[in-house]
C-alpha atoms as a PDB file:
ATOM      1  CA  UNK A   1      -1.556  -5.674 -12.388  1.00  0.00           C
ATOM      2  CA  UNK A   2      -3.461  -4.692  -9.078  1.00  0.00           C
ATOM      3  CA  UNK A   3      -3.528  -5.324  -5.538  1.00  0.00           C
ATOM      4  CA  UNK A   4      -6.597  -4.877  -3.609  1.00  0.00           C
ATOM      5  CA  UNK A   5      -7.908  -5.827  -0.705  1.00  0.00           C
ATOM      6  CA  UNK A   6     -12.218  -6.917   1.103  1.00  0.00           C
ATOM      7  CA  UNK A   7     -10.987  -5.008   4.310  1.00  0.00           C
ATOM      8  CA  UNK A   8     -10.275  -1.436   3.199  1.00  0.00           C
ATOM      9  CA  UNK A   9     -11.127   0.280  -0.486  1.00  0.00           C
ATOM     10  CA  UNK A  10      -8.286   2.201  -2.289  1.00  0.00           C
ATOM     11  CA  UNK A  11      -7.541   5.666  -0.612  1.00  0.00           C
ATOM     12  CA  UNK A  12     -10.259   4.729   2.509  1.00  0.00           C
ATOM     13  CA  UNK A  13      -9.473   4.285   5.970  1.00  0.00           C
ATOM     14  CA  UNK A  14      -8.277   0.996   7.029  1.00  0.00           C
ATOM     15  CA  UNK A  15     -10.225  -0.634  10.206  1.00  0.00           C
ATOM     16  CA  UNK A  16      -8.351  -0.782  13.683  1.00  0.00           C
ATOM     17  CA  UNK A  17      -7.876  -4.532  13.815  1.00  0.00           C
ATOM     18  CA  UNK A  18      -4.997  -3.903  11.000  1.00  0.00           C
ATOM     19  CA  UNK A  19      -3.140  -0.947  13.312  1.00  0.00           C
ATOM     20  CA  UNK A  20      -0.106  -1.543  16.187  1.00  0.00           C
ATOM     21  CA  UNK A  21      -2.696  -0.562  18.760  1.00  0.00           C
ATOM     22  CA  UNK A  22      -5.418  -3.611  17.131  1.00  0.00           C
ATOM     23  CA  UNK A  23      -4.540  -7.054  16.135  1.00  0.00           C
ATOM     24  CA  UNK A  24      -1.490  -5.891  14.567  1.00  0.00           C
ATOM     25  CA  UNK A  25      -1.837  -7.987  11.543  1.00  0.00           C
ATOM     26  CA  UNK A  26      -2.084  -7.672   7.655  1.00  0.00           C
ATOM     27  CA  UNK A  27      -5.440  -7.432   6.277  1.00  0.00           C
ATOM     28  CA  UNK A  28      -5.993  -9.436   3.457  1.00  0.00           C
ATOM     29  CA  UNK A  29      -4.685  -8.654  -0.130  1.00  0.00           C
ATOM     30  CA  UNK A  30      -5.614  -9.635  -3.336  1.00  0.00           C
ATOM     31  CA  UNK A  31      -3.372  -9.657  -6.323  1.00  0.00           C
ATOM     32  CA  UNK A  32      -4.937  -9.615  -9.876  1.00  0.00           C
ATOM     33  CA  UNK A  33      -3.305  -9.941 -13.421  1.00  0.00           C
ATOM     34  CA  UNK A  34       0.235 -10.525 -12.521  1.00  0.00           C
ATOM     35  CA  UNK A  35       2.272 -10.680 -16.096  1.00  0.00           C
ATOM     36  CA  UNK A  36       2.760 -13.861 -17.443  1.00  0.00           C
ATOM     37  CA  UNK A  37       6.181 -13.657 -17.107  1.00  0.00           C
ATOM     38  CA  UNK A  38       6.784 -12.850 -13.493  1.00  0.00           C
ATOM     39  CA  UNK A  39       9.309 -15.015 -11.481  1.00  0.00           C
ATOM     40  CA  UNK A  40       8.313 -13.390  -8.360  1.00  0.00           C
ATOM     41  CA  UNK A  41       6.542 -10.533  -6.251  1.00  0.00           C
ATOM     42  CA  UNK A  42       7.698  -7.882  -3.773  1.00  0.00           C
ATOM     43  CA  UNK A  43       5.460  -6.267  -1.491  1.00  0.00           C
ATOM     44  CA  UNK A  44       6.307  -3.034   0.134  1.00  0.00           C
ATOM     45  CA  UNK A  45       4.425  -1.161   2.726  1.00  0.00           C
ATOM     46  CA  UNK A  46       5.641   2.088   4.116  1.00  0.00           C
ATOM     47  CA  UNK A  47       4.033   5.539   5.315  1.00  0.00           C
ATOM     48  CA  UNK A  48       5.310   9.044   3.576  1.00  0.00           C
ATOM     49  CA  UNK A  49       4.244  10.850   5.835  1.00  0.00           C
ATOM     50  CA  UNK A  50       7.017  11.127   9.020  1.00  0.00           C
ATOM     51  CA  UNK A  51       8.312  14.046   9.920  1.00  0.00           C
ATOM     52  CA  UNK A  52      12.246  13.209   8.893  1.00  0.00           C
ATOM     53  CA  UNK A  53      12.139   9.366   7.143  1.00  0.00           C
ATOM     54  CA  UNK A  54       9.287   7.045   4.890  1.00  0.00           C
ATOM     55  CA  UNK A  55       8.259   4.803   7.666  1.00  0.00           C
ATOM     56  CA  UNK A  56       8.246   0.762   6.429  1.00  0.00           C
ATOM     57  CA  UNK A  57       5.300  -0.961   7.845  1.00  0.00           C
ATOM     58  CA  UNK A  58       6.199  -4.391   6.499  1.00  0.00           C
ATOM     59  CA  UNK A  59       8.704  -5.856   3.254  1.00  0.00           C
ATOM     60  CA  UNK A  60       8.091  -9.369   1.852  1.00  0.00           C
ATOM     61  CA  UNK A  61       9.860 -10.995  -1.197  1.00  0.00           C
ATOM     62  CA  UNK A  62       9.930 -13.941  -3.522  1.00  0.00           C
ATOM     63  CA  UNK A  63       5.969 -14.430  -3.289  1.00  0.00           C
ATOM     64  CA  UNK A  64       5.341 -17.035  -5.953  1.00  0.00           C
ATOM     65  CA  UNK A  65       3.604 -15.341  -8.764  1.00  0.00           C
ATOM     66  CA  UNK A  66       0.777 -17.936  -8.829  1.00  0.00           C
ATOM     67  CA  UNK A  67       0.018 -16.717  -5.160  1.00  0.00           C
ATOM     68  CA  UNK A  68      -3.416 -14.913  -5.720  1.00  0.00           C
ATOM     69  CA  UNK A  69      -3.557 -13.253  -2.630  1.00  0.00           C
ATOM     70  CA  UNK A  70      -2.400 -12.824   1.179  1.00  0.00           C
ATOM     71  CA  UNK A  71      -5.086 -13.843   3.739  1.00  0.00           C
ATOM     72  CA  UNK A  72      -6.017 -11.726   7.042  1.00  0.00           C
ATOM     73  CA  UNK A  73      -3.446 -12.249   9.249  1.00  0.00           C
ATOM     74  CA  UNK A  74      -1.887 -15.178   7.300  1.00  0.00           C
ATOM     75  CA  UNK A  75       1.214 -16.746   8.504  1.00  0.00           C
ATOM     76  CA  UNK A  76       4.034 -15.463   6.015  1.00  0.00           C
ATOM     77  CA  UNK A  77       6.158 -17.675   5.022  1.00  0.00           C
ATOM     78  CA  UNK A  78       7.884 -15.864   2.251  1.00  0.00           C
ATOM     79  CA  UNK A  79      11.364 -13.942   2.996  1.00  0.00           C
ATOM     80  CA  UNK A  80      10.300 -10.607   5.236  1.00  0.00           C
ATOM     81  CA  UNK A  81      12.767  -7.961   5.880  1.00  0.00           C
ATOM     82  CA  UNK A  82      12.947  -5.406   8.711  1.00  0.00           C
ATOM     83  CA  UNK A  83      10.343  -2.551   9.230  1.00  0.00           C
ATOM     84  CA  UNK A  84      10.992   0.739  10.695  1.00  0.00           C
ATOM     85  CA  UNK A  85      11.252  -0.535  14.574  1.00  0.00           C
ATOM     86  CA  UNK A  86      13.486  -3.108  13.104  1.00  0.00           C
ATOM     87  CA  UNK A  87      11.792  -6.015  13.993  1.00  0.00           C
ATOM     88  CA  UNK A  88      11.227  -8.454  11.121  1.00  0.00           C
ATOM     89  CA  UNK A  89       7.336  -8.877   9.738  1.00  0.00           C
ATOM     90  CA  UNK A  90       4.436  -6.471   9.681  1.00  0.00           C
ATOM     91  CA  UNK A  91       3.796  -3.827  11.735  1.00  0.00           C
ATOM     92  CA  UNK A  92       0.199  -1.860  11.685  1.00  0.00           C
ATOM     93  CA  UNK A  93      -0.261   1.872  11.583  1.00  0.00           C
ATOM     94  CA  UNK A  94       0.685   3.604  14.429  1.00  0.00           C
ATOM     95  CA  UNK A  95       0.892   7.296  13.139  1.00  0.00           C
ATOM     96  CA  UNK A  96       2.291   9.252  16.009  1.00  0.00           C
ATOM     97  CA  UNK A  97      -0.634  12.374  14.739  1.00  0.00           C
ATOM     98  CA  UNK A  98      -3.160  13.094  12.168  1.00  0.00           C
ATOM     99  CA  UNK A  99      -4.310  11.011   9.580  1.00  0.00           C
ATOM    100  CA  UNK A 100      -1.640   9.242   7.651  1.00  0.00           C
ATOM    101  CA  UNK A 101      -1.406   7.495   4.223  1.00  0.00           C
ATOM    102  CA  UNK A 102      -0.049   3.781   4.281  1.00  0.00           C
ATOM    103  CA  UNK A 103       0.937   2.705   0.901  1.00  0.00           C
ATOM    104  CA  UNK A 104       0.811  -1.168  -0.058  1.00  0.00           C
ATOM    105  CA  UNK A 105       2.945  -1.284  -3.429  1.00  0.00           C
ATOM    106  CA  UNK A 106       3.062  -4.582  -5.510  1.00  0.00           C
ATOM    107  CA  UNK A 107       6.210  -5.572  -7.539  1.00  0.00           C
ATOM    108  CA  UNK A 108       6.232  -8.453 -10.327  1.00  0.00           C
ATOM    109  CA  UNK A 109       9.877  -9.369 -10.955  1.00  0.00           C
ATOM    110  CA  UNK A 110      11.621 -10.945 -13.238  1.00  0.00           C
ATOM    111  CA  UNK A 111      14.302 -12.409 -11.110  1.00  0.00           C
ATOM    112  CA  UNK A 112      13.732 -14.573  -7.566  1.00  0.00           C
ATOM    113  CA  UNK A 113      16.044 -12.073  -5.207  1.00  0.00           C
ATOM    114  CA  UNK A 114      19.150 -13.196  -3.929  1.00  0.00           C
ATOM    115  CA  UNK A 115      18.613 -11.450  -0.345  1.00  0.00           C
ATOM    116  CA  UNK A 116      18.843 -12.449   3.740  1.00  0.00           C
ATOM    117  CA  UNK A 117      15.664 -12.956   5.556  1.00  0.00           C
ATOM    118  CA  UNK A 118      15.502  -9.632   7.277  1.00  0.00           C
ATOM    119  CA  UNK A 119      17.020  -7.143   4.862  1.00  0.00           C
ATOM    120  CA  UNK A 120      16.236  -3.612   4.815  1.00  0.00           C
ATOM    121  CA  UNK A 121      13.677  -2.004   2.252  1.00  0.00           C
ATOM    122  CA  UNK A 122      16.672  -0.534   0.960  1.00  0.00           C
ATOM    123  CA  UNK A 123      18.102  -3.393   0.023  1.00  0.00           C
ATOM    124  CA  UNK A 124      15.263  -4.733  -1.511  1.00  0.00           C
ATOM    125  CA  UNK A 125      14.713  -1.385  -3.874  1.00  0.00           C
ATOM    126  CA  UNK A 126      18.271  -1.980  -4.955  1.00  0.00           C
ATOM    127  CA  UNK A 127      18.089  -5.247  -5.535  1.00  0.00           C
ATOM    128  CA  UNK A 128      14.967  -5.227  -8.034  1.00  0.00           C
ATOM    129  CA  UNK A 129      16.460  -2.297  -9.682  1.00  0.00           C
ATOM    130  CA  UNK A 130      16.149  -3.151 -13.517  1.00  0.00           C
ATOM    131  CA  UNK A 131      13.997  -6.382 -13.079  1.00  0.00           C
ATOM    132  CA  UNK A 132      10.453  -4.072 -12.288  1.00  0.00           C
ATOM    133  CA  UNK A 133       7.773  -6.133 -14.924  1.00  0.00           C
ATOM    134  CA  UNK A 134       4.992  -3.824 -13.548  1.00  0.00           C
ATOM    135  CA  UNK A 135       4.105  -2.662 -10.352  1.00  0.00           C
ATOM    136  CA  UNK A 136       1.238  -1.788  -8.759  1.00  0.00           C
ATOM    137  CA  UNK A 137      -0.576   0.001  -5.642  1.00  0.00           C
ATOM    138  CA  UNK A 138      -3.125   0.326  -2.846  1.00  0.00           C
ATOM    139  CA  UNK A 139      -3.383   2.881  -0.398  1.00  0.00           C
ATOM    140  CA  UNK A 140      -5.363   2.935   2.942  1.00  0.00           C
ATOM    141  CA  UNK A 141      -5.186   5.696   5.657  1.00  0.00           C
ATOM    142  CA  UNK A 142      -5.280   5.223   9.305  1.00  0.00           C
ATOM    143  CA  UNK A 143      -5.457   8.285  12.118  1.00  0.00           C
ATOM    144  CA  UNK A 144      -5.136   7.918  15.733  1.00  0.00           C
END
């Protein structure tokens, strides 16, 4: 499985129009060879690099796994959960200093999740505990 995506290659910086301080939406996402057998897909986006806490940039489940890909700035209408500033949907880079790594990690599931519009990412992890088919991962970086 991959996830890729026309606005930004794999471990290349990712244009402003994407950040808190641009448009402040999701760039568009591609999602190739899900497994046959997937009931859904989890997306998780979150930044490593904070000084005390992994920073969650966005968290989106139950994306039908015949969805082929996430258009710029599309309007989501799968279950979201909160980010970081918790406020439910995306929210761009906005490192505080230096360059920072923003992580885009697919899930294919075996299960639909059982889970509140607006739950945490930790809540999320927990829930697809055990029901991982394959995962996947993109990773643009984005510096003030």
């Amino acid at each position: 499985m991959e996830i890729v995506s026309t606005a930004f290659e794999n471990g290349n910086s990712m244009p402003v129009k994407y950040a808190k301080k641009g448009d402040n939406i999701p760039p568009p996402l591609k999602f190739e060879n899900v497994p046959e057998n997937t009931k859904s897909l989890a997306l998780i986006v979150d930044d490593p690099g904070g000084p005390l806490i992994t920073f969650v940039h966005w968290v989106v489940w139950n994306i039908p796994p015949n969805i082929a890909e996430i258009s710029k700035g599309a309007n989501i209408t799968y279950p979201q959960g909160k980010n970081s500033f918790r406020k439910q949907g995306y929210l761009g880079p906005c490192p505080p200093y230096g360059k920072h790594n923003y992580f885009f990690k697919l899930y294919a599931l075996d299960v639909m999740l059982d889970l509140n519009q607006g739950a945490t990412k930790k809540k999320i992890v927990k829930a697809m505990s055990g029901h991982i088919i394959a995962e996947a991962q993109l990773m643009g970086t984005f510096q003030k």
